[in-house]
N, C-alpha and C. Protein backbone atom coordinates (compact mmCIF):
# COMPACT_ATOMS: atom_id res chain seq x y z
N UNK A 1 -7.33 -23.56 7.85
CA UNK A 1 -8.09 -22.60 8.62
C UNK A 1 -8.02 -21.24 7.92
N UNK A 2 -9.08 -20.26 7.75
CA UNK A 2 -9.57 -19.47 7.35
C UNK A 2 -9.47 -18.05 8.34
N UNK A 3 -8.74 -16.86 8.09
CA UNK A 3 -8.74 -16.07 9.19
C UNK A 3 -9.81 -15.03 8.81
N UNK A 4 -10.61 -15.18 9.42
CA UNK A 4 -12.37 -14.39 9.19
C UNK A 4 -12.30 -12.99 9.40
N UNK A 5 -10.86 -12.54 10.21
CA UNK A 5 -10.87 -11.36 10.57
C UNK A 5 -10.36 -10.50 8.75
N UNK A 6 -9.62 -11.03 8.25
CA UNK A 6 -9.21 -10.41 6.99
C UNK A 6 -10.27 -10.37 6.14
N UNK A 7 -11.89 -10.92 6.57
CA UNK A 7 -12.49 -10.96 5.21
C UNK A 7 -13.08 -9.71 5.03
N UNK A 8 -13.79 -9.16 4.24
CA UNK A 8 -14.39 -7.77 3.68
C UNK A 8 -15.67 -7.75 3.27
N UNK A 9 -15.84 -8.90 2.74
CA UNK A 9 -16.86 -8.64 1.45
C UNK A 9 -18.32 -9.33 2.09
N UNK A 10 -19.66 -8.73 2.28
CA UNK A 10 -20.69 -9.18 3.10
C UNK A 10 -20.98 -10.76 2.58
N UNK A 11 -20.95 -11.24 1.26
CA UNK A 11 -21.37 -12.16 0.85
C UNK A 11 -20.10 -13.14 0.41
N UNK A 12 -19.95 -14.27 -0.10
CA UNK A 12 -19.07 -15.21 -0.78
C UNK A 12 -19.94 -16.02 -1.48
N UNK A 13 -19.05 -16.56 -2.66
CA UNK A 13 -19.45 -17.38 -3.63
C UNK A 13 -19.20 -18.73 -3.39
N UNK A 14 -20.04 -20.07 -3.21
CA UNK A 14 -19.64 -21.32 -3.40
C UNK A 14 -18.05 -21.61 -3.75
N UNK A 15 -17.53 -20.79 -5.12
CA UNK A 15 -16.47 -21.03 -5.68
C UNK A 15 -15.17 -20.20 -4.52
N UNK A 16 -15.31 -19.17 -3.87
CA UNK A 16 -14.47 -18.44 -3.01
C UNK A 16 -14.49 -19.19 -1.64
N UNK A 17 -15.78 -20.12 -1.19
CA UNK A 17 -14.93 -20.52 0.08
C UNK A 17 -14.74 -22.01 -0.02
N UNK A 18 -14.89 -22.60 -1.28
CA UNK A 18 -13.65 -23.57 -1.37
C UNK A 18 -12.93 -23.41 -1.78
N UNK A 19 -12.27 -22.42 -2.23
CA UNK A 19 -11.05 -22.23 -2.74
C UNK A 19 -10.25 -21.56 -1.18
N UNK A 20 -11.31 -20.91 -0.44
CA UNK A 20 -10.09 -20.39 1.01
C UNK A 20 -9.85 -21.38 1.19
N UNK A 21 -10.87 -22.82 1.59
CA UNK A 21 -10.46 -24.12 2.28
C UNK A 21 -9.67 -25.35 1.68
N UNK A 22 -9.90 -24.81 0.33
CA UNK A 22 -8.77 -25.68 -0.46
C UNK A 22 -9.75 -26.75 -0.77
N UNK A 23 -10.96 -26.85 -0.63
CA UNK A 23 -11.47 -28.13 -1.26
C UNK A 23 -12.32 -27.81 -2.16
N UNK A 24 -13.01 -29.49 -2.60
CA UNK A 24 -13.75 -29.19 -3.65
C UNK A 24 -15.20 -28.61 -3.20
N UNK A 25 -16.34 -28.07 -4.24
CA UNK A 25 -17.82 -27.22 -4.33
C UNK A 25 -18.36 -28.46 -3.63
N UNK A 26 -18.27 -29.50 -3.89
CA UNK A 26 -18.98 -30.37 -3.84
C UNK A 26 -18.63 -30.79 -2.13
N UNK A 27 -17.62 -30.54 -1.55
CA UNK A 27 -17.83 -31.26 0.21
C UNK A 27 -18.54 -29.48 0.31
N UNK A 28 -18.32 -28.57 -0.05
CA UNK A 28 -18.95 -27.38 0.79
C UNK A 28 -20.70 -27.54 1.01
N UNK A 29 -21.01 -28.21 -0.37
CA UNK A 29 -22.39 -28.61 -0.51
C UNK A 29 -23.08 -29.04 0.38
N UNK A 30 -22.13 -30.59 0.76
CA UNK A 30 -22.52 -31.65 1.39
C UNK A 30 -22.13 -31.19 3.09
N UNK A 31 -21.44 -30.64 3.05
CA UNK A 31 -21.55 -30.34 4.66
C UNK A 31 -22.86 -29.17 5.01
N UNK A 32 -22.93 -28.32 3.99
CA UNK A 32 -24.24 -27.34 3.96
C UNK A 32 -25.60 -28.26 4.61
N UNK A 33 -25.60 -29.41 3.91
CA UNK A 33 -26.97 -30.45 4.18
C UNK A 33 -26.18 -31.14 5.38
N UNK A 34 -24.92 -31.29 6.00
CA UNK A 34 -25.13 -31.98 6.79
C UNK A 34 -24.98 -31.44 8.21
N UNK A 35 -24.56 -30.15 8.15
CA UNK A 35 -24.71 -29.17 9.24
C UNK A 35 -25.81 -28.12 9.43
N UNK A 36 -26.37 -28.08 10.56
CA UNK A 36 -27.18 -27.12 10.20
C UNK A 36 -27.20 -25.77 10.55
N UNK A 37 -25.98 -25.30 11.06
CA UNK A 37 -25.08 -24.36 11.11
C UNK A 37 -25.08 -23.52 10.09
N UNK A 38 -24.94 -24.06 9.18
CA UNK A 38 -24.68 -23.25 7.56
C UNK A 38 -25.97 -23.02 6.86
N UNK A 39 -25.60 -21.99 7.01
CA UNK A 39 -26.98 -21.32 6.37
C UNK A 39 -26.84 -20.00 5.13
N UNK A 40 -26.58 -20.64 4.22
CA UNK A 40 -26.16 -19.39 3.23
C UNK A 40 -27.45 -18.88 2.39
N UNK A 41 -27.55 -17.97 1.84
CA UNK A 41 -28.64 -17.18 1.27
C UNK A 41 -28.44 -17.72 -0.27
N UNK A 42 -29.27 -17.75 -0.70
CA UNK A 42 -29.54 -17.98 -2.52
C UNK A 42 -30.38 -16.69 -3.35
N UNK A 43 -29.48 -16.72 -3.74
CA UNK A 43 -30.26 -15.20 -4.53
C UNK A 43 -30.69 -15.54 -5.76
N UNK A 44 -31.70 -14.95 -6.70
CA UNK A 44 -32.63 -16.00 -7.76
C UNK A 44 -32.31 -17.08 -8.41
N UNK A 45 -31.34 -17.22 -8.76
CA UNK A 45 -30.73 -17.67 -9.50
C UNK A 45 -30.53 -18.80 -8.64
N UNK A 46 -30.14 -19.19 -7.77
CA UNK A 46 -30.23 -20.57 -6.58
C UNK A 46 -28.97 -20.22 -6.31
N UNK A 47 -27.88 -19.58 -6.83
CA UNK A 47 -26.34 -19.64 -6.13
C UNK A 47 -26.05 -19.23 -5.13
N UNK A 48 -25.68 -20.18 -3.98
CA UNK A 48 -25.28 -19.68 -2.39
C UNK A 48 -24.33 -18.63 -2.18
N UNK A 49 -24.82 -17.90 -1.11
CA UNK A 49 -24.11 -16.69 -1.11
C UNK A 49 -23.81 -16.63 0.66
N UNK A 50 -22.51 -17.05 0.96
CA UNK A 50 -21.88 -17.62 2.44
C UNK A 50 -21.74 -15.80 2.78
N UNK A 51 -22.34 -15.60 4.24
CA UNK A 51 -21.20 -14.54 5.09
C UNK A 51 -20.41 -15.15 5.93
N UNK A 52 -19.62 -14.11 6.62
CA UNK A 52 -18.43 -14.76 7.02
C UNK A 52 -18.86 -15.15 8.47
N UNK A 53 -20.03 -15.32 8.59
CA UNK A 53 -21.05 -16.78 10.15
C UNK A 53 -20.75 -17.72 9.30
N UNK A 54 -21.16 -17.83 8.22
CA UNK A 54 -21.04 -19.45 7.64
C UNK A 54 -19.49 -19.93 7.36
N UNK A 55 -18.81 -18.74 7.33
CA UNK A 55 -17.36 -19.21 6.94
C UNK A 55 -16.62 -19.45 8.58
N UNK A 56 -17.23 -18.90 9.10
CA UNK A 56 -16.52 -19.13 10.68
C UNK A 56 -16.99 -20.66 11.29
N UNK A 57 -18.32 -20.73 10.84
CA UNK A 57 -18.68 -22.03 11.32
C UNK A 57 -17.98 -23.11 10.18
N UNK A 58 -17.80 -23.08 9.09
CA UNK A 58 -17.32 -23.95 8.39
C UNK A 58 -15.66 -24.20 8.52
N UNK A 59 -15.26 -23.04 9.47
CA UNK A 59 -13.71 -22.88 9.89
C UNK A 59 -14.01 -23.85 11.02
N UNK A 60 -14.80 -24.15 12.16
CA UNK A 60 -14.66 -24.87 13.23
C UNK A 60 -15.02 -26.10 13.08
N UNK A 61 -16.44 -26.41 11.51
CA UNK A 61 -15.87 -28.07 11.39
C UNK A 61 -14.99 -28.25 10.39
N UNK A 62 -14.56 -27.63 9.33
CA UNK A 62 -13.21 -27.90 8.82
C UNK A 62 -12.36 -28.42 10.01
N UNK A 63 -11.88 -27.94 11.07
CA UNK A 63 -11.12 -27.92 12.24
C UNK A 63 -11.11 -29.26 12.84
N UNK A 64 -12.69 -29.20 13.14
CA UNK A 64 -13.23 -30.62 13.86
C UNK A 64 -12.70 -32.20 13.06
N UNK A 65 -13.29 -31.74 11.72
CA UNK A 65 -13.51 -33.02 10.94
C UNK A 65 -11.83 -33.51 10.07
N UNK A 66 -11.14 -32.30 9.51
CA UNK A 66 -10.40 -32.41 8.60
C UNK A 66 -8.94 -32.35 9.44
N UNK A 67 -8.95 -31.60 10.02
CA UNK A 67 -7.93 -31.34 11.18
C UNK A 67 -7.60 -32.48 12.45
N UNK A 68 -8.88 -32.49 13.06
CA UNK A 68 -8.48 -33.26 14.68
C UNK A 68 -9.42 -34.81 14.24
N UNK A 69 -9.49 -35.14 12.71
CA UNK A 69 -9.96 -36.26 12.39
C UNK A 69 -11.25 -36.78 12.97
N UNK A 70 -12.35 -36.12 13.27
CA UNK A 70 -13.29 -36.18 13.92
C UNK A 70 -14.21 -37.23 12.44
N UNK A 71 -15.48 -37.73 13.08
CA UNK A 71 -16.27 -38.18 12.17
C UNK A 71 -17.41 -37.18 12.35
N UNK A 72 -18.41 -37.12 11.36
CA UNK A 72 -19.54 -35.85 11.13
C UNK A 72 -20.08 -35.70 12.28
N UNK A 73 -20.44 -37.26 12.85
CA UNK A 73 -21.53 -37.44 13.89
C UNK A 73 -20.62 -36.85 15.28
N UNK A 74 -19.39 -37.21 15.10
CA UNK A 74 -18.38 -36.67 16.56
C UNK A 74 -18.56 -35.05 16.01
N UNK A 75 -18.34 -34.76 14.90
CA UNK A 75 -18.59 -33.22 14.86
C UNK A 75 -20.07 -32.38 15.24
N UNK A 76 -21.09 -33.30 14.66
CA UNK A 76 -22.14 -32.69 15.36
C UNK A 76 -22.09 -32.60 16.79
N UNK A 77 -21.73 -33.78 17.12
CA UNK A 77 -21.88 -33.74 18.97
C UNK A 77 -20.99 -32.64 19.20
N UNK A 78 -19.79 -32.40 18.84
CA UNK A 78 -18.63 -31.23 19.66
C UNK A 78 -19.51 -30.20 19.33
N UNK A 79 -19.93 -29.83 18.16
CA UNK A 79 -20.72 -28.79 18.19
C UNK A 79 -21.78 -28.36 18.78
N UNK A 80 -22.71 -29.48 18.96
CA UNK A 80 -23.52 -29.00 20.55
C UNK A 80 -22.86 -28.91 21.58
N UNK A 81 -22.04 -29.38 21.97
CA UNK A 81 -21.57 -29.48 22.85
C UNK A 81 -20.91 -27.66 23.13
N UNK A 82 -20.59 -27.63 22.33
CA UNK A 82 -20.05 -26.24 22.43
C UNK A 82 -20.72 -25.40 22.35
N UNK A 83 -21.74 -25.48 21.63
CA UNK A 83 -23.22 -24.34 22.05
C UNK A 83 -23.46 -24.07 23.45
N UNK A 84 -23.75 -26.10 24.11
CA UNK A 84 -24.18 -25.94 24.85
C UNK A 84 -23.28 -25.26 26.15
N UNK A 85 -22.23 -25.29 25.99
CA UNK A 85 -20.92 -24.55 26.98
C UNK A 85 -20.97 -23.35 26.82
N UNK A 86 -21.13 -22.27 25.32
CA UNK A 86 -21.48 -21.68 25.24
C UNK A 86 -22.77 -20.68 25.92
N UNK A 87 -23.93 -21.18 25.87
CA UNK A 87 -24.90 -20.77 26.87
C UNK A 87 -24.92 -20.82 27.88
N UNK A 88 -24.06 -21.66 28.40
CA UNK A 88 -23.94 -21.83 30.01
C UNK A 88 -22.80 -20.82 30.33
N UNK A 89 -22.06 -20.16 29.73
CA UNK A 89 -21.23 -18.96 30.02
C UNK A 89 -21.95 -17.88 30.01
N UNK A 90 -22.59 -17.87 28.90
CA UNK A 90 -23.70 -16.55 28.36
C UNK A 90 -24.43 -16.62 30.06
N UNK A 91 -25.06 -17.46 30.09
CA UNK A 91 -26.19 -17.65 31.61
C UNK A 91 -25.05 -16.98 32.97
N UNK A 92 -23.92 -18.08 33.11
CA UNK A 92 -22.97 -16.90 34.19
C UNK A 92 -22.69 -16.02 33.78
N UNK A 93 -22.71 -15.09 32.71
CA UNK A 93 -22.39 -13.79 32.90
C UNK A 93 -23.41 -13.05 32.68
N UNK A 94 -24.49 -13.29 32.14
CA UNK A 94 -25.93 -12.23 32.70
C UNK A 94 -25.99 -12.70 34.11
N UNK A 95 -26.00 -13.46 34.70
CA UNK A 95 -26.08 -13.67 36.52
C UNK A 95 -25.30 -12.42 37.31
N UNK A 96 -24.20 -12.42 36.41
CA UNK A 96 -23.22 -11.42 37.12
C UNK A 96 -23.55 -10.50 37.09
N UNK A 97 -24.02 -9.87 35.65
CA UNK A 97 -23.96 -8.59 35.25
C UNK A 97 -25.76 -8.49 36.12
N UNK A 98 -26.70 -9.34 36.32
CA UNK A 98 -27.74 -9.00 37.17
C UNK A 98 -27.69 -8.86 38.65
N UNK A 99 -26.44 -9.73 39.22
CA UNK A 99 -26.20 -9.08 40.66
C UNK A 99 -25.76 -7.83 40.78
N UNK A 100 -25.05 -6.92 39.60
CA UNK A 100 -24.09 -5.82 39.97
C UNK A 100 -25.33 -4.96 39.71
N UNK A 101 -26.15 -5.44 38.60
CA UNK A 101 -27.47 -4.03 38.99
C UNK A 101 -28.30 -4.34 39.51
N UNK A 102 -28.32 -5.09 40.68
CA UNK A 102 -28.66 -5.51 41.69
C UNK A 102 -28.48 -4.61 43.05
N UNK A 103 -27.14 -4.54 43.04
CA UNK A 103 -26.14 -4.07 43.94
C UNK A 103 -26.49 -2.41 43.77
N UNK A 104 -26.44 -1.95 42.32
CA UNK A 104 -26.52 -0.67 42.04
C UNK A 104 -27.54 0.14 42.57
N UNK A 105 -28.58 -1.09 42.25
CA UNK A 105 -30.32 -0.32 42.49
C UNK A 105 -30.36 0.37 43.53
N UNK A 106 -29.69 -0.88 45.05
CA UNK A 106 -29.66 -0.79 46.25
C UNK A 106 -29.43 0.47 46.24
N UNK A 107 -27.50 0.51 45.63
CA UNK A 107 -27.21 2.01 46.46
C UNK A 107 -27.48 3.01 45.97
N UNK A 108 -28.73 3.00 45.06
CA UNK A 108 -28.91 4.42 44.20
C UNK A 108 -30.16 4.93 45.25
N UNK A 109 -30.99 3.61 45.95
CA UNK A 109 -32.23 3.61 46.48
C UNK A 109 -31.68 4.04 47.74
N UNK A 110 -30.74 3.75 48.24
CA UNK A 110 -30.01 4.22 49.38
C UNK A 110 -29.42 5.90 49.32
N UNK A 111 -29.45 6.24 48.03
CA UNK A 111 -29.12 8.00 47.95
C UNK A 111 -30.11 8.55 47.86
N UNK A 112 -31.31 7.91 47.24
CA UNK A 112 -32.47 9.09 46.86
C UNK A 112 -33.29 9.01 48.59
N UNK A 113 -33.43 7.90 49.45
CA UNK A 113 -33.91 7.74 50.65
C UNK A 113 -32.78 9.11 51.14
N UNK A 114 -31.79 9.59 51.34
CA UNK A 114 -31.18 10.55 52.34
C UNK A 114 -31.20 11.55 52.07
């Protein structure tokens, strides 16, 4: 695992984030095509250029796959899966944050009425 908070630099090289993860160019490749999560930029020359979204997401299936022994296809699924948990938090907490200016409107409409 990769701590994303120490990184600095806007871009990374193919060669720098397998070397954070310790593996070879060639699984960074192949998970690139097999996730579609990863999305690194190519600058003329075709060489991928990771920010640290692609290194965070490649920290959670590193995690998935290499770690808690998952297979790609169990990793794709956890990963929707976690989107989809994801948005459904995002959704309760704009709910919330739309009842409280909800609430607000009221009592602001309730000061300018007196």
């Amino acid at each position: 695992m990769v701590d994303t908070g120490s990184l600095t630099k806007l871009y990374y090289t193919i060669g720098e984030v397998a070397e954070m993860f310790k593996v070879n160019t060639s699984l960074i490749r192949f998970w690139e095509k097999e996730f579609s999560i990863i999305n690194p930029k190519k600058n003329k020359k075709g060489n991928r250029l990771f920010t640290v979204k692609d290194i965070e997401n490649f920290n959670r299936i590193f995690e998935l796959v290499k770690v808690n022994g998952y297979t790609l296809d169990g990793a794709k699924k956890a990963l929707r899966s976690k989107k989809s948990a994801d948005s459904d938090e995002r959704i309760a907490d704009n709910n919330d944050v739309l009842e409280r200016l909800i609430s607000i409107r009221e009592k602001l409409l309730a000061l300018r009425s007196k």
